[in-house]
C-alpha atoms as a PDB file:
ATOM      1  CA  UNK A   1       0.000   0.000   0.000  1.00  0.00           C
ATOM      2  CA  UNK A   2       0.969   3.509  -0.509  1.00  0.00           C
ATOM      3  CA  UNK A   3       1.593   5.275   2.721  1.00  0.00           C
ATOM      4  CA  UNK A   4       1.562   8.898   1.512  1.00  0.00           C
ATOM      5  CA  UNK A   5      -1.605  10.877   1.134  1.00  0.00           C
ATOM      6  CA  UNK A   6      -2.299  12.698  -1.883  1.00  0.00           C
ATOM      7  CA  UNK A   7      -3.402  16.050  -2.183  1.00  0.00           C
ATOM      8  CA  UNK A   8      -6.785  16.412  -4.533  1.00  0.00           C
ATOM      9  CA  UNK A   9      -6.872  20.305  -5.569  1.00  0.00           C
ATOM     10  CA  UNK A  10      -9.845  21.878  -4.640  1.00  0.00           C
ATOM     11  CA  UNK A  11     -11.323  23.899  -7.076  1.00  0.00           C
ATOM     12  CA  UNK A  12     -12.883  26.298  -3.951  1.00  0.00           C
ATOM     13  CA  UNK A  13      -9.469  26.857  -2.656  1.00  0.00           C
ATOM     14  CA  UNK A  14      -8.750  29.111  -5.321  1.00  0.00           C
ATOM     15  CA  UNK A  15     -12.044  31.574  -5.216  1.00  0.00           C
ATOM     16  CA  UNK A  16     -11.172  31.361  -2.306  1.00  0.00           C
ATOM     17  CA  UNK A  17      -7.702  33.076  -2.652  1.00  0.00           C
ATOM     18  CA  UNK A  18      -9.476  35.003  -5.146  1.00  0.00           C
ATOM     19  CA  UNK A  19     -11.789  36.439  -2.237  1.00  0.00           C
ATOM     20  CA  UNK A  20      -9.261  36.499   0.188  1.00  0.00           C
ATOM     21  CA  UNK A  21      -7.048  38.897  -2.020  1.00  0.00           C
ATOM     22  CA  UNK A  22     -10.149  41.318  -3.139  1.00  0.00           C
ATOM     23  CA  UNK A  23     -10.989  41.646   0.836  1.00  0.00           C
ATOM     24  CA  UNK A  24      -6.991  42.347   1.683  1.00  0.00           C
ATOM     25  CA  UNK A  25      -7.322  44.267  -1.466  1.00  0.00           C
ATOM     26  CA  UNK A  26     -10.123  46.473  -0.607  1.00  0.00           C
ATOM     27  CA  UNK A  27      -9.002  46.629   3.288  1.00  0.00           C
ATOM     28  CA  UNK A  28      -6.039  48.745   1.731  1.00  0.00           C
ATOM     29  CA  UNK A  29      -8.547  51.284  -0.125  1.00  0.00           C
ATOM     30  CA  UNK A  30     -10.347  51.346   2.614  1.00  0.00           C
ATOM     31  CA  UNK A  31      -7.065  52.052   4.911  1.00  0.00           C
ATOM     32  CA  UNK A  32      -5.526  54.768   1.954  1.00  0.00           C
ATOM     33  CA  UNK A  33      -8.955  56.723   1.885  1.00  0.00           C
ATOM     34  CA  UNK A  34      -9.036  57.260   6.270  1.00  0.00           C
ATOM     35  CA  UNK A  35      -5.404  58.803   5.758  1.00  0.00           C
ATOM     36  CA  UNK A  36      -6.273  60.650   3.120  1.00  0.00           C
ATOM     37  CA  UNK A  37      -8.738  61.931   5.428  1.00  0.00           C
ATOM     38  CA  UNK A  38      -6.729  62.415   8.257  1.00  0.00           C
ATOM     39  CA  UNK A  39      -4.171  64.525   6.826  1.00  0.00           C
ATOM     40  CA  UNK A  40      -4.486  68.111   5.476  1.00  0.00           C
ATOM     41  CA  UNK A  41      -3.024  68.451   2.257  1.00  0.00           C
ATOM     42  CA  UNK A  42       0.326  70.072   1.575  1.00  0.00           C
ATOM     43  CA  UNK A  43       1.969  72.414  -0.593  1.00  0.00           C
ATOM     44  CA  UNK A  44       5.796  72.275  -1.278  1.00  0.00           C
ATOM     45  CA  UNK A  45       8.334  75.521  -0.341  1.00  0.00           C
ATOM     46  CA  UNK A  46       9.165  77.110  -3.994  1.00  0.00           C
ATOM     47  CA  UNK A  47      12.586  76.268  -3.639  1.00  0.00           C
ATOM     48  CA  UNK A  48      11.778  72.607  -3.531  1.00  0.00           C
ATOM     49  CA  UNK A  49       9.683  72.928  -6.782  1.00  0.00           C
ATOM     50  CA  UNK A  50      12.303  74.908  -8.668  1.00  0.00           C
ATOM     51  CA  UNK A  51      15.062  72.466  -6.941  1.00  0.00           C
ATOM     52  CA  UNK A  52      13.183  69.407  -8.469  1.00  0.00           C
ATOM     53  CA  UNK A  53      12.394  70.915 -11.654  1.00  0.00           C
ATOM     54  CA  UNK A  54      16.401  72.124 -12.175  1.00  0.00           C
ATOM     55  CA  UNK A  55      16.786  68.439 -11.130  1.00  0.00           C
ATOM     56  CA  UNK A  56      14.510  67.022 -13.847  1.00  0.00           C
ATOM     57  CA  UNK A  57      15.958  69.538 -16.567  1.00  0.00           C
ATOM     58  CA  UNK A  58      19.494  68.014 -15.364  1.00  0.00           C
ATOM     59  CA  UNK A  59      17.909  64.006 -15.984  1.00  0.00           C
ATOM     60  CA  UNK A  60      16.746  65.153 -19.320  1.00  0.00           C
ATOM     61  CA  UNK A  61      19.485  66.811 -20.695  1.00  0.00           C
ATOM     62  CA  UNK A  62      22.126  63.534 -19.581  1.00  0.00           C
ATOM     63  CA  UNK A  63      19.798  61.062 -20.625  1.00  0.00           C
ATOM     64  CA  UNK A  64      19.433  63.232 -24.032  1.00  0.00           C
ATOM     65  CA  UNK A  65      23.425  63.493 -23.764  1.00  0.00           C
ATOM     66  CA  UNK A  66      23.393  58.887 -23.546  1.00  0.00           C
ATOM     67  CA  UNK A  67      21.322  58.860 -25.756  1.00  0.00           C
ATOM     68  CA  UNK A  68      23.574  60.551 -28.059  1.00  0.00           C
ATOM     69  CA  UNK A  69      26.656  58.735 -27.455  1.00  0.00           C
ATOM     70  CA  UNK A  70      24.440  55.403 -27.781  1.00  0.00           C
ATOM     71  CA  UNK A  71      23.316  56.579 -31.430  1.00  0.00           C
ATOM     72  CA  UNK A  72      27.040  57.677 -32.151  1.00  0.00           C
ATOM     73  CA  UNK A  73      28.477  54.307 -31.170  1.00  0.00           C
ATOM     74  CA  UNK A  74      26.126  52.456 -33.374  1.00  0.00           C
ATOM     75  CA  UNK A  75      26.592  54.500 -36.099  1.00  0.00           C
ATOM     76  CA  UNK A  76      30.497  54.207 -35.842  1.00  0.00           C
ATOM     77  CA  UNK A  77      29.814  50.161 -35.198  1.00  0.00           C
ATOM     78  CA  UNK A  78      28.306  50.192 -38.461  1.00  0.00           C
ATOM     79  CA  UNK A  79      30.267  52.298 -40.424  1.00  0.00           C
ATOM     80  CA  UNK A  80      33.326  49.740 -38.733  1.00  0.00           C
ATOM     81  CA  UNK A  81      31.280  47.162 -40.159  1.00  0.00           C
ATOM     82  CA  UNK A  82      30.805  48.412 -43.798  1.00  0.00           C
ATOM     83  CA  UNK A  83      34.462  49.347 -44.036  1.00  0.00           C
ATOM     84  CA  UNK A  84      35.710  45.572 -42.796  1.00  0.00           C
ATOM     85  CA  UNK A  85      32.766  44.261 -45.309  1.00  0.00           C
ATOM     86  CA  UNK A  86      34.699  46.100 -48.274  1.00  0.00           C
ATOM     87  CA  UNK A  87      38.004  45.386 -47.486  1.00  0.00           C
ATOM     88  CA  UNK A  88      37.175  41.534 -47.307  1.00  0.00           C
ATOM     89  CA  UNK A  89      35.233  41.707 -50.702  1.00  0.00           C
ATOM     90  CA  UNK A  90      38.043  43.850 -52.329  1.00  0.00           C
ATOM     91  CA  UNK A  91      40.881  41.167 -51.175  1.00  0.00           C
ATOM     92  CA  UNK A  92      38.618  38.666 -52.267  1.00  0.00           C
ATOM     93  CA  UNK A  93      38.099  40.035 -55.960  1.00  0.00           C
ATOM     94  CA  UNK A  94      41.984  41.278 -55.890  1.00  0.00           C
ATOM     95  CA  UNK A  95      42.646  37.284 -54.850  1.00  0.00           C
ATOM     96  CA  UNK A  96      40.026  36.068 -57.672  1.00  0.00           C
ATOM     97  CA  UNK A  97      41.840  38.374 -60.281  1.00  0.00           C
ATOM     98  CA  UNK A  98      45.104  37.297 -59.549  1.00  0.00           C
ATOM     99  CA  UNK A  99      44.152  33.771 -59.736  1.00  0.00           C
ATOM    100  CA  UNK A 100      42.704  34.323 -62.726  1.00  0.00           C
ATOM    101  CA  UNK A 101      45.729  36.431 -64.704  1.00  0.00           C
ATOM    102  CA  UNK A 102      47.756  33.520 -63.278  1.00  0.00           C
ATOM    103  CA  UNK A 103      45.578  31.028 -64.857  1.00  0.00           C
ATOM    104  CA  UNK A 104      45.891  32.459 -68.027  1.00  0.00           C
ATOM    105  CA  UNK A 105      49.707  33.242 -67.952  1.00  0.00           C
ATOM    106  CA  UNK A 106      49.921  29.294 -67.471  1.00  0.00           C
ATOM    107  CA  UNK A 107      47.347  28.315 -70.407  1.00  0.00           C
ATOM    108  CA  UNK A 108      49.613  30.490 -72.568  1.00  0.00           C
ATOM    109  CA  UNK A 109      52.412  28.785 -71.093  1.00  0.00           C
ATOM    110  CA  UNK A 110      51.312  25.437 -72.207  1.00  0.00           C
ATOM    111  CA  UNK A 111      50.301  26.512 -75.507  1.00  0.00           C
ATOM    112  CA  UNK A 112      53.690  28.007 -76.247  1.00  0.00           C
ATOM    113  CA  UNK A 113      55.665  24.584 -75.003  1.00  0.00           C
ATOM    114  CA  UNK A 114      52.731  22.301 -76.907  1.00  0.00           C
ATOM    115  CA  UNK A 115      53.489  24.212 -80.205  1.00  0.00           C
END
C-alpha cells in the first residue's frame, strides 16, 4: 500500500484566494482613503519645486546626452562594419583576379611549349 496521502486540488481553494485577495485588497482602499482623510493636504516651499524641476531639466538633458553617445556608437559600429565588409570583398576580388591572370599566364604557357 501507498503510505503517503495525496493532495486532490480543490477547485474552492482558489475563489477562495481570489476572495481572500479582493478583501486584503479592498481593506487597503479602505485604509488609503481614512489617511487621506486624516491629513491636510500640503503644498511644497518654492525652492523645492524649482530644486526638483532644475533636477529634472538636469535628468533630461544627460539622458538626451546617452542617448547621443548610444546613437554615435552604433553608427560608428556600423560604419566599422561596412568598411571591414569592403576590405574583405576587395581582397577577395583582388585574390580572384590574380588567380585568374595567373591562370591564363599558365594556359599560354602550355600553348607556347605544346606548339
Amino acid at each position: 500500500m501507498n503510505s503517503h496521502s495525496k493532495q486532490q486540488s480543490n477547485p474552492d481553494n482558489k475563489s477562495r484566494s481570489k476572495d481572500k485577495a479582493s478583501s486584503n485588497l479592498q481593506d487597503l482602499l479602505n485604509t488609503s482613503h481614512a489617511v487621506k482623510k486624516a491629513l491636510e493636504p500640503q503644498s511644497p516651499r518654492q525652492s523645492f519645486i524649482d530644486e526638483l524641476a532644475e533636477n529634472l531639466d538636469s535628468n533630461v538633458e544627460y539622458a538626451r546626452e546617452t542617448m547621443q553617445i548610444l546613437e554615435d556608437r552604433k553608427q560608428r559600429v556600423k560604419w566599422t562594419a561596412i568598411g571591414a565588409g569592403a576590405g574583405i570583398y576587395t581582397i577577395s576580388i583582388g585574390i580572384v583576379f590574380a588567380k585568374f591572370i595567373k591562370w591564363i599566364f599558365q594556359r599560354r604557357s602550355d600553348d607556347k611549349s605544346n606548339n
